[in-house]
Protein backbone atom coordinates (compact mmCIF):
# COMPACT_ATOMS: atom_id res chain seq x y z
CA UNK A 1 -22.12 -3.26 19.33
CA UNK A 2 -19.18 -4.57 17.18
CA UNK A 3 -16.15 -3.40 18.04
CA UNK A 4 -12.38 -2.87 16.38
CA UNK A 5 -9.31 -3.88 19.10
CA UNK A 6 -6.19 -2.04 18.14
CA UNK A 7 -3.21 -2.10 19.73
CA UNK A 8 0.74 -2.56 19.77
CA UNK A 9 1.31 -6.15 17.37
CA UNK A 10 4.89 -5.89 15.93
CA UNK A 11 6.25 -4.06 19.04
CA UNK A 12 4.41 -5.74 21.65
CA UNK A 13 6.38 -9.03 22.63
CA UNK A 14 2.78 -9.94 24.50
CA UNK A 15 0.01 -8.70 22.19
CA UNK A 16 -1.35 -12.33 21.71
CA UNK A 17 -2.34 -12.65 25.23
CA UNK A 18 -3.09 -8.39 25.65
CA UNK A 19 -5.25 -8.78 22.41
CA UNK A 20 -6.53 -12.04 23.93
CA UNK A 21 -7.36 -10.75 27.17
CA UNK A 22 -8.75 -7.37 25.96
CA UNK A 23 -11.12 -9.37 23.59
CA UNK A 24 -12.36 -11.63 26.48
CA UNK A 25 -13.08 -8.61 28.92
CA UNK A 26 -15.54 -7.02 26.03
CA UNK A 27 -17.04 -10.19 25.29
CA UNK A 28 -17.94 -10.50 28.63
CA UNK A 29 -19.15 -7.01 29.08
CA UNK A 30 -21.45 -7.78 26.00
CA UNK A 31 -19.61 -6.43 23.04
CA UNK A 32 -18.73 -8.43 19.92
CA UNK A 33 -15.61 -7.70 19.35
CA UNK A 34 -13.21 -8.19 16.10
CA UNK A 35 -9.84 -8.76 16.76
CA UNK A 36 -6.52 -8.60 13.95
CA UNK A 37 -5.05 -11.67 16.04
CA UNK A 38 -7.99 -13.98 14.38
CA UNK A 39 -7.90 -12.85 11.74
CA UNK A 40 -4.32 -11.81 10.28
CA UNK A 41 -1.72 -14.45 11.02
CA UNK A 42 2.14 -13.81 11.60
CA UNK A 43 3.06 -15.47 7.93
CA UNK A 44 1.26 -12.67 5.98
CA UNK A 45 3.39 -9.53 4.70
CA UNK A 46 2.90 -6.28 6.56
CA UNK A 47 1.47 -4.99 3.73
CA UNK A 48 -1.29 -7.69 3.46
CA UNK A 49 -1.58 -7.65 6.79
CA UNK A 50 -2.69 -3.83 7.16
CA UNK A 51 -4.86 -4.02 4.25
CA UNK A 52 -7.21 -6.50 5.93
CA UNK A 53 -7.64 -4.72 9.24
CA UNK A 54 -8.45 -1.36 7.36
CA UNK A 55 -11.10 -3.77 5.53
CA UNK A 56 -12.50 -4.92 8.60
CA UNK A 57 -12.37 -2.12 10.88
CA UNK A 58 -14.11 0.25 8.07
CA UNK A 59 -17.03 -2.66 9.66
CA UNK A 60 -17.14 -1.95 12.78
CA UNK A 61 -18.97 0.28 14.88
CA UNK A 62 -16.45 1.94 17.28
CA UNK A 63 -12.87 1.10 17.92
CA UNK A 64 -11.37 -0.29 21.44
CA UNK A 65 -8.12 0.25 22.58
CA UNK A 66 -5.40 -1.53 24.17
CA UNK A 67 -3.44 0.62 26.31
CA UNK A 68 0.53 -0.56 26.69
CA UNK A 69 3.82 1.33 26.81
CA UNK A 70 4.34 -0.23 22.77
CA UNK A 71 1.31 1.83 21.78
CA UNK A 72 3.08 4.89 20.48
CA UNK A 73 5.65 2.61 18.00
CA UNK A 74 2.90 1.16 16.78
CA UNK A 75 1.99 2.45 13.45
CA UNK A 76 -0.37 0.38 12.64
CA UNK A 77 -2.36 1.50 15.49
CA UNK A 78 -1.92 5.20 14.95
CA UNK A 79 -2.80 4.55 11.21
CA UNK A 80 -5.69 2.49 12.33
CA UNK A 81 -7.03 5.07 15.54
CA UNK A 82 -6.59 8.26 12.07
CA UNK A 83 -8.58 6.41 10.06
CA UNK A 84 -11.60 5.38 12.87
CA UNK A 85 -11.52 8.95 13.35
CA UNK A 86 -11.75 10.18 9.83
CA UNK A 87 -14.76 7.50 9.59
CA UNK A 88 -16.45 9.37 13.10
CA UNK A 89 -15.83 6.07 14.94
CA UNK A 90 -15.83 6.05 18.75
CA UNK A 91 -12.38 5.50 20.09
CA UNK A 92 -12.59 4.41 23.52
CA UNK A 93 -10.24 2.25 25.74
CA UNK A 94 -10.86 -0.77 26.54
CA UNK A 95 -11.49 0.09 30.08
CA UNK A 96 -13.52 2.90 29.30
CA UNK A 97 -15.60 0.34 26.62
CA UNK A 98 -16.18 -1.73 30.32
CA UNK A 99 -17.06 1.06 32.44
CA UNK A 100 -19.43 2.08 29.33
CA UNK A 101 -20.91 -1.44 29.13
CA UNK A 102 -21.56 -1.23 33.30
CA UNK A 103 -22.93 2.26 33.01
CA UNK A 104 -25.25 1.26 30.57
CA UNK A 105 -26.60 -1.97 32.60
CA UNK A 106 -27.10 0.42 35.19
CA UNK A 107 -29.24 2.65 33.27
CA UNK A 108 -30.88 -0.54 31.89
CA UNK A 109 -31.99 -1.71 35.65
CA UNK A 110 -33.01 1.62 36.88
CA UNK A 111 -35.46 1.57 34.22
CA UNK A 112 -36.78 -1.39 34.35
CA UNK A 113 -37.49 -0.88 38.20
CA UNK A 114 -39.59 1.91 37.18
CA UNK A 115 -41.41 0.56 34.92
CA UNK A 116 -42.50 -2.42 37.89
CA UNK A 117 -42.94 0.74 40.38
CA UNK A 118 -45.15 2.18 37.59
């Protein structure tokens, strides 16, 4: 599942290592995630800069979240969370996206035992 990471960029004095960080966690709990860090760089105009991660999060399946007290001056974020949610995109945190993931694997396993027990 492809996921969108928004969160606090402009406000955030850490976002390259939260969006970092957040992106590793999901990658390791399976998800392929799309980050604005790789992707926008800090020379292009805000403008610009928006316009591309509307383009690529209208790609995505679902959006993930990263949760920090900047989150609420970010409006980039906000604009990015209304639109996901115009679009009927899951909005999840990215917590919740990693506690999905395990759920899921759990499911998965139960399953496939089973199936052996069959």
């Amino acid at each position: 599942m492809k996921l969108y990471l928004s969160g606090a960029i402009s406000a955030n004095p850490n976002y390259k290592n939260d969006f970092e960080n957040a992106r590793k966690r999901l990658n390791d709990a399976g998800f392929a995630v799309v980050s604005p860090t790789i992707f926008c760089d800090e020379s292009m105009s805000y403008d610009k800069a928006i316009r591309k991660c509307l383009q690529v999060l209208s790609t995505c399946y679902a959006v993930a979240v990263i949760e920090t007290p900047y989150q609420s001056q970010s409006t980039r974020s906000q604009l990015e969370l209304r639109i996901a949610n115009v679009l009927s995109m899951q909005v999840k945190t990215v917590d919740e996206w990693i506690e999905y993931a395990e759920r899921q694997k759990q499911k998965r396993g139960l399953c496939r035992r089973r199936e052996m027990r069959g």
